[in-house]
N, C-alpha and C. Protein backbone atom coordinates (compact mmCIF):
# COMPACT_ATOMS: atom_id res chain seq x y z
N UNK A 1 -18.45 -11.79 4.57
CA UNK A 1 -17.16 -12.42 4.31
C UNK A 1 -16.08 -11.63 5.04
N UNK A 2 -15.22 -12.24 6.26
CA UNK A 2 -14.39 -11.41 6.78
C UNK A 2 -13.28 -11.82 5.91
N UNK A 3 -12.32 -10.70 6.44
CA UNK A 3 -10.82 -10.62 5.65
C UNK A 3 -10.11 -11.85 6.33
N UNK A 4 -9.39 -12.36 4.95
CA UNK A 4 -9.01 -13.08 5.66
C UNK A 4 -7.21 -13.32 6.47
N UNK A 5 -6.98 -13.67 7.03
CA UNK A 5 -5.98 -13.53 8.33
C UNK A 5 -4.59 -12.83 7.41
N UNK A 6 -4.35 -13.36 6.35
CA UNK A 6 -2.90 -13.06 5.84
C UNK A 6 -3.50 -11.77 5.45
N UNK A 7 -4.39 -11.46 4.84
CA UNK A 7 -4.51 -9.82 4.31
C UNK A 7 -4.86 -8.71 5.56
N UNK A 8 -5.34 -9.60 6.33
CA UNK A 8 -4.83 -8.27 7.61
C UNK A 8 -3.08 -8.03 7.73
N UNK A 9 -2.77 -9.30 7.93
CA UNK A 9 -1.00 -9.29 8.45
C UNK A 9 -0.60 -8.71 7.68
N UNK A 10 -0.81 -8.41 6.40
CA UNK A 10 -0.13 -7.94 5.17
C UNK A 10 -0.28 -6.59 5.40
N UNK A 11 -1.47 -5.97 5.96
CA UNK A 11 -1.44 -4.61 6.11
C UNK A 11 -1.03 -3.54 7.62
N UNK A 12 -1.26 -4.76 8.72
CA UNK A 12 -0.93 -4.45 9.52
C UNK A 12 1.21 -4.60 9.81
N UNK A 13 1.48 -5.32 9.20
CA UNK A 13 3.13 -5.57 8.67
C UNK A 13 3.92 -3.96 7.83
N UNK A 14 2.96 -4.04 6.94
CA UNK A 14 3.26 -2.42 6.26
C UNK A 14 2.75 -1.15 7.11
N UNK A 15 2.04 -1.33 7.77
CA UNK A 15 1.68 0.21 8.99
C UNK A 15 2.77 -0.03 9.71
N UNK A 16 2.86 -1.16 9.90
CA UNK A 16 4.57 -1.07 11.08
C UNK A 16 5.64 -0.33 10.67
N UNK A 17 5.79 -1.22 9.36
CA UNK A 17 7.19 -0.65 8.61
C UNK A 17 7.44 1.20 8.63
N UNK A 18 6.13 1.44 8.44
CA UNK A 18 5.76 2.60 8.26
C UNK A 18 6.32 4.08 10.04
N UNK A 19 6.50 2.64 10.74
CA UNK A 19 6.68 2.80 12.01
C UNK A 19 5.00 3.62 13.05
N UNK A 20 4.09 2.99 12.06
CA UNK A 20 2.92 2.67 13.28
C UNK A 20 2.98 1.87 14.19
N UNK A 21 2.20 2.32 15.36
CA UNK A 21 2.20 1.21 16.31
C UNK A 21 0.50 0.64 16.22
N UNK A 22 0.96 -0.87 15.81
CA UNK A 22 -0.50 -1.43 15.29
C UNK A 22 -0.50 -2.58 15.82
N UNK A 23 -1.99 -3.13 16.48
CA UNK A 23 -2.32 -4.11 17.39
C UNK A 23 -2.92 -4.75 16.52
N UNK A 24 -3.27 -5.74 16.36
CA UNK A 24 -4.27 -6.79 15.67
C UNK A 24 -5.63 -6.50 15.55
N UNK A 25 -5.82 -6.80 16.92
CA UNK A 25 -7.23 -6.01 17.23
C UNK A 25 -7.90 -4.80 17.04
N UNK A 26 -6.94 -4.14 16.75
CA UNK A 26 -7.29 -2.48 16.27
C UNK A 26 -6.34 -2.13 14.90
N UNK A 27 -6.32 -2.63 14.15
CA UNK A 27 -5.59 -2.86 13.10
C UNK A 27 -6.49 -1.88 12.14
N UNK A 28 -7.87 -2.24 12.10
CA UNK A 28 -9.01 -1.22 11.10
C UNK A 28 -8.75 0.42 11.49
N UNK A 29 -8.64 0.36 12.98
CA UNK A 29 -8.29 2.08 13.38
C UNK A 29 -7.23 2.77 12.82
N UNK A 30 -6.39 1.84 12.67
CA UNK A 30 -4.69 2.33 12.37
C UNK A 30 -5.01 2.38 11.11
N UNK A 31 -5.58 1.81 10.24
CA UNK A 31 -5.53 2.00 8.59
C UNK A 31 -6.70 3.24 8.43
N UNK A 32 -7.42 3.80 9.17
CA UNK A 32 -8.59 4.48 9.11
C UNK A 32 -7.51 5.57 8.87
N UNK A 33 -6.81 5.79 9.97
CA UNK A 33 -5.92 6.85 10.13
C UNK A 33 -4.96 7.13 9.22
N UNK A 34 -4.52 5.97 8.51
CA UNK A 34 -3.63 6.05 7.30
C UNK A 34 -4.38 6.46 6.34
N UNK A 35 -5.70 6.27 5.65
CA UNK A 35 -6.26 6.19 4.70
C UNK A 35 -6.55 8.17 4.72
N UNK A 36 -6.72 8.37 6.30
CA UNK A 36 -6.93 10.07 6.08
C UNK A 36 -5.62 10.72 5.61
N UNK A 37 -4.51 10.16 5.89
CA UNK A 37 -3.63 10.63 5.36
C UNK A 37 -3.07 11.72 3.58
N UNK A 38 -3.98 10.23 2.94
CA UNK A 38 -3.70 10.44 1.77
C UNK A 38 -5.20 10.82 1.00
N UNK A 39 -6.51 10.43 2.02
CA UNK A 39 -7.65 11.03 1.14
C UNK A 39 -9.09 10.55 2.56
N UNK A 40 -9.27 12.10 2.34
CA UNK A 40 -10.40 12.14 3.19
C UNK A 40 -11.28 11.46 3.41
N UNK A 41 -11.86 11.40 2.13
CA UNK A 41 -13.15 10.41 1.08
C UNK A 41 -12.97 9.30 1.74
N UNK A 42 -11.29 7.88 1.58
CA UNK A 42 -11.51 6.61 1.79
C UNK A 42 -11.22 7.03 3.09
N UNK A 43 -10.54 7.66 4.06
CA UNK A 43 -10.48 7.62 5.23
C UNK A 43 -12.55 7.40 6.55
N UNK A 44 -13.03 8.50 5.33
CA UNK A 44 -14.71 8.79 6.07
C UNK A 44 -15.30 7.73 5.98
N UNK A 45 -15.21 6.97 4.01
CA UNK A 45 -15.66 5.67 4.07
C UNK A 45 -15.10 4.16 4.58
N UNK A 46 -14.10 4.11 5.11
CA UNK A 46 -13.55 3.28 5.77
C UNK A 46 -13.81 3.26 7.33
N UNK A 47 -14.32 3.91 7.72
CA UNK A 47 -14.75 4.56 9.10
C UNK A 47 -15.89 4.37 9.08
N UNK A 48 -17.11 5.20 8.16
CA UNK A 48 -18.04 4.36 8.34
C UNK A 48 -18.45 2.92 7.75
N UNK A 49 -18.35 2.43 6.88
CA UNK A 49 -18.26 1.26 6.38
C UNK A 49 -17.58 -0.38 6.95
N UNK A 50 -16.45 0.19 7.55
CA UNK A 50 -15.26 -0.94 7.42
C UNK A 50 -14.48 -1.58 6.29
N UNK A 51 -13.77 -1.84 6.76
CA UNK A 51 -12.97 -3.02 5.58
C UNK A 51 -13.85 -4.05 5.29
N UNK A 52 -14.42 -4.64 5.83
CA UNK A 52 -15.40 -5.97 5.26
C UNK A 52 -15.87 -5.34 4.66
N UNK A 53 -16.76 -4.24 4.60
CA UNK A 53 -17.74 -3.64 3.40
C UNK A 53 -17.49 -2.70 2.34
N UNK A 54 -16.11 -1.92 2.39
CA UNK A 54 -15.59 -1.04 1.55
C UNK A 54 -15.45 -1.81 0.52
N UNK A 55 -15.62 -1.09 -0.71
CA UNK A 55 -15.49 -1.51 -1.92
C UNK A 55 -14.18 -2.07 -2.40
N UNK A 56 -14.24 -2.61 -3.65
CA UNK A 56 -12.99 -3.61 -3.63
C UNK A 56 -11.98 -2.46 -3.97
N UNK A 57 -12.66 -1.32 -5.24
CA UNK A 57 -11.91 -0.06 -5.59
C UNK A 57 -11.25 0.42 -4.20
N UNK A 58 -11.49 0.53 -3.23
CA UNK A 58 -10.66 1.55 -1.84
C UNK A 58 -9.64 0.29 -1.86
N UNK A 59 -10.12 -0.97 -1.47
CA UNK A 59 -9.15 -1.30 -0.96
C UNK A 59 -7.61 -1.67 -1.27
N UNK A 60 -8.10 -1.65 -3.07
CA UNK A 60 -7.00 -2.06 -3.97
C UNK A 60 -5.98 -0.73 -3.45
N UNK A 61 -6.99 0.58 -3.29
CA UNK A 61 -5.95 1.73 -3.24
C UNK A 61 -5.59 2.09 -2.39
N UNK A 62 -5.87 1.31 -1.40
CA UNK A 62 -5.52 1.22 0.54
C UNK A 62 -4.00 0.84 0.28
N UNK A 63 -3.84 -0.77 -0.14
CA UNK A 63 -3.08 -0.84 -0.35
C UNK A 63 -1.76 -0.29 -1.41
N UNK A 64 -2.34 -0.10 -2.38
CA UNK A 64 -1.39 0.66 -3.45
C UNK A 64 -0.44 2.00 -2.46
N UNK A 65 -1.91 2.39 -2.11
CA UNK A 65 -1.02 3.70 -1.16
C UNK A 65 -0.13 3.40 0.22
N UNK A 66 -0.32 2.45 0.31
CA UNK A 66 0.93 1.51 1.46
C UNK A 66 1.74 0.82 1.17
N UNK A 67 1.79 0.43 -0.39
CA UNK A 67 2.70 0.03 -0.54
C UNK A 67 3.58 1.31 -1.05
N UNK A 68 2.67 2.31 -1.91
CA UNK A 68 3.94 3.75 -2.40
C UNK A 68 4.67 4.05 -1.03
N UNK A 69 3.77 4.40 -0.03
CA UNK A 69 4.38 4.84 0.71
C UNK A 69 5.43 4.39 1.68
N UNK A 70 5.88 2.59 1.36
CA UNK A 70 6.85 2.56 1.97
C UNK A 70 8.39 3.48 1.69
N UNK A 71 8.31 3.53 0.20
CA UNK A 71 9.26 4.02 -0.66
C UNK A 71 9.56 5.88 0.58
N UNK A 72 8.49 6.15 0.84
CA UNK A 72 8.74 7.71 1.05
C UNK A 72 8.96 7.57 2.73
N UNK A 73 8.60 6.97 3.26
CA UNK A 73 8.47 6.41 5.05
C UNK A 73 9.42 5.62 5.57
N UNK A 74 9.84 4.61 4.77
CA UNK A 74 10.02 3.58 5.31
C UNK A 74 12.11 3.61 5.44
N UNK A 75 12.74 4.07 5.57
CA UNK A 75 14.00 4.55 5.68
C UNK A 75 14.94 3.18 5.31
N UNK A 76 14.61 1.99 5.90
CA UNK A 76 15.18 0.97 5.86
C UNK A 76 15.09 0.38 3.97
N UNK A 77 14.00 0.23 4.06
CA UNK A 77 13.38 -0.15 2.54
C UNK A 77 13.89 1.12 1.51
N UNK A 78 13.96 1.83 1.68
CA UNK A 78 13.91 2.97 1.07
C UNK A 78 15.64 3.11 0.74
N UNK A 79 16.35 2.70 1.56
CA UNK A 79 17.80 2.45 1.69
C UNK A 79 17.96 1.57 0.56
N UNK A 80 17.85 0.12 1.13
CA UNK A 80 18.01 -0.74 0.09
C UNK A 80 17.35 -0.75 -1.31
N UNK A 81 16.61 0.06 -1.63
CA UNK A 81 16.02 0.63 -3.07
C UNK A 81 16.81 0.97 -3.61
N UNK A 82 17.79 1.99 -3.34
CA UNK A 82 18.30 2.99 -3.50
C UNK A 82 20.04 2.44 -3.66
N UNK A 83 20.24 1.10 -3.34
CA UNK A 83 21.64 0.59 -3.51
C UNK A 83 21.10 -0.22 -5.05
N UNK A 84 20.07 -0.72 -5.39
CA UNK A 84 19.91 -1.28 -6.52
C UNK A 84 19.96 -0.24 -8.00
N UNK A 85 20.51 -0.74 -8.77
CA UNK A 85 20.84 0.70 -10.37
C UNK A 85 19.54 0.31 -10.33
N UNK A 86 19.10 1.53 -11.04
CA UNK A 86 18.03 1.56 -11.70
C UNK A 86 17.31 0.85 -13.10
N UNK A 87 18.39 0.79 -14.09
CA UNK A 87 18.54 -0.66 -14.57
C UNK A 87 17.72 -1.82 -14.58
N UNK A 88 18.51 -2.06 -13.06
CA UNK A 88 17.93 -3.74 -13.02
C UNK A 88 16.45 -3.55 -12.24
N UNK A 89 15.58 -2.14 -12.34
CA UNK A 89 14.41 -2.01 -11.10
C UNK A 89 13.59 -1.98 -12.86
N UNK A 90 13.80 -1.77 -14.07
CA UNK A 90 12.97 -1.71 -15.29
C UNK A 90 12.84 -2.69 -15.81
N UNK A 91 11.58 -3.17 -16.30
CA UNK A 91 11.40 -4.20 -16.89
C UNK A 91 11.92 -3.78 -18.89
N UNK A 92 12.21 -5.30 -19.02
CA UNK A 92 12.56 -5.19 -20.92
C UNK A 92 11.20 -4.86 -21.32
N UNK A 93 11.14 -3.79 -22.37
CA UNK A 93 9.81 -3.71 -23.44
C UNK A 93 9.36 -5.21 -23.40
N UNK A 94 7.85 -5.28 -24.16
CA UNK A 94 7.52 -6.21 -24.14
C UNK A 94 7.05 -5.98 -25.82
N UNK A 95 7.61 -5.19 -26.49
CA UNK A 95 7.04 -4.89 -27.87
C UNK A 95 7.71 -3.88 -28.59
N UNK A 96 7.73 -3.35 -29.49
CA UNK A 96 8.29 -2.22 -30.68
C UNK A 96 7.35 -1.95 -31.49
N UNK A 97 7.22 -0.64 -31.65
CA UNK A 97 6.46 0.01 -33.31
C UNK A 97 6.86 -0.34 -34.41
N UNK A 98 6.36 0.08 -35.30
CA UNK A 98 6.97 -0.14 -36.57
C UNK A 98 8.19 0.65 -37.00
N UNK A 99 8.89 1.90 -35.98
CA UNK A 99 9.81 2.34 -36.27
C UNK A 99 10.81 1.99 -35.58
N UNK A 100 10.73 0.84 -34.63
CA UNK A 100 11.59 0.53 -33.79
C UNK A 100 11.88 1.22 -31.90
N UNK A 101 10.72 1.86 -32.41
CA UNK A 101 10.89 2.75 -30.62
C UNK A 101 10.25 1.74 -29.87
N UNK A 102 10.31 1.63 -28.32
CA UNK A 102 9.88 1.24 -27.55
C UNK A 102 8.72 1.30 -26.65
């Protein structure tokens, strides 16, 4: 089962932001290289394996870790974060104890 077209774009879109320079065609190399970034382990198994065959666990955290890391990389995004209060970035409880805490 290959990936399919929007979940490459989706990751190859965030290596950009990131200000990688990422080709389509070599899109798996550029995330190989990201993935060493933050952990050896998915970087070795993404390398040997691929994305078609890596487990669903890496990939959820391929992405998780591309998406944290726009927050720390990404200057533009990271700007406009940072004009929003904090406030309106928290969601309302969705519940209370019996003493009323949150």
């Amino acid at each position: 089962l290959e990936p399919k077209d929007e979940l490459i774009l989706l990751h190859v879109r965030l290596l950009r932001k990131l200000k990688k320079s990422v080709t389509l065609d070599k899109w798996e190399k550029a995330l190989i290289k990201f993935c060493f970034t933050y952990s050896t382990e998915d970087g070795w198994e993404l390398d040997r394996f691929g994305f078609k065959r890596a487990k669903l666990s890496m990939k959820i955290r391929i992405l998780k870790n591309l998406c944290e890391s726009q927050f720390d990389l990404n200057a533009k995004f990271k700007l406009e974060m940072n004009k929003i209060a904090s406030q309106d970035l928290r969601l309302n409880p969705v519940g209370r104890d019996r003493h009323g805490n949150c």
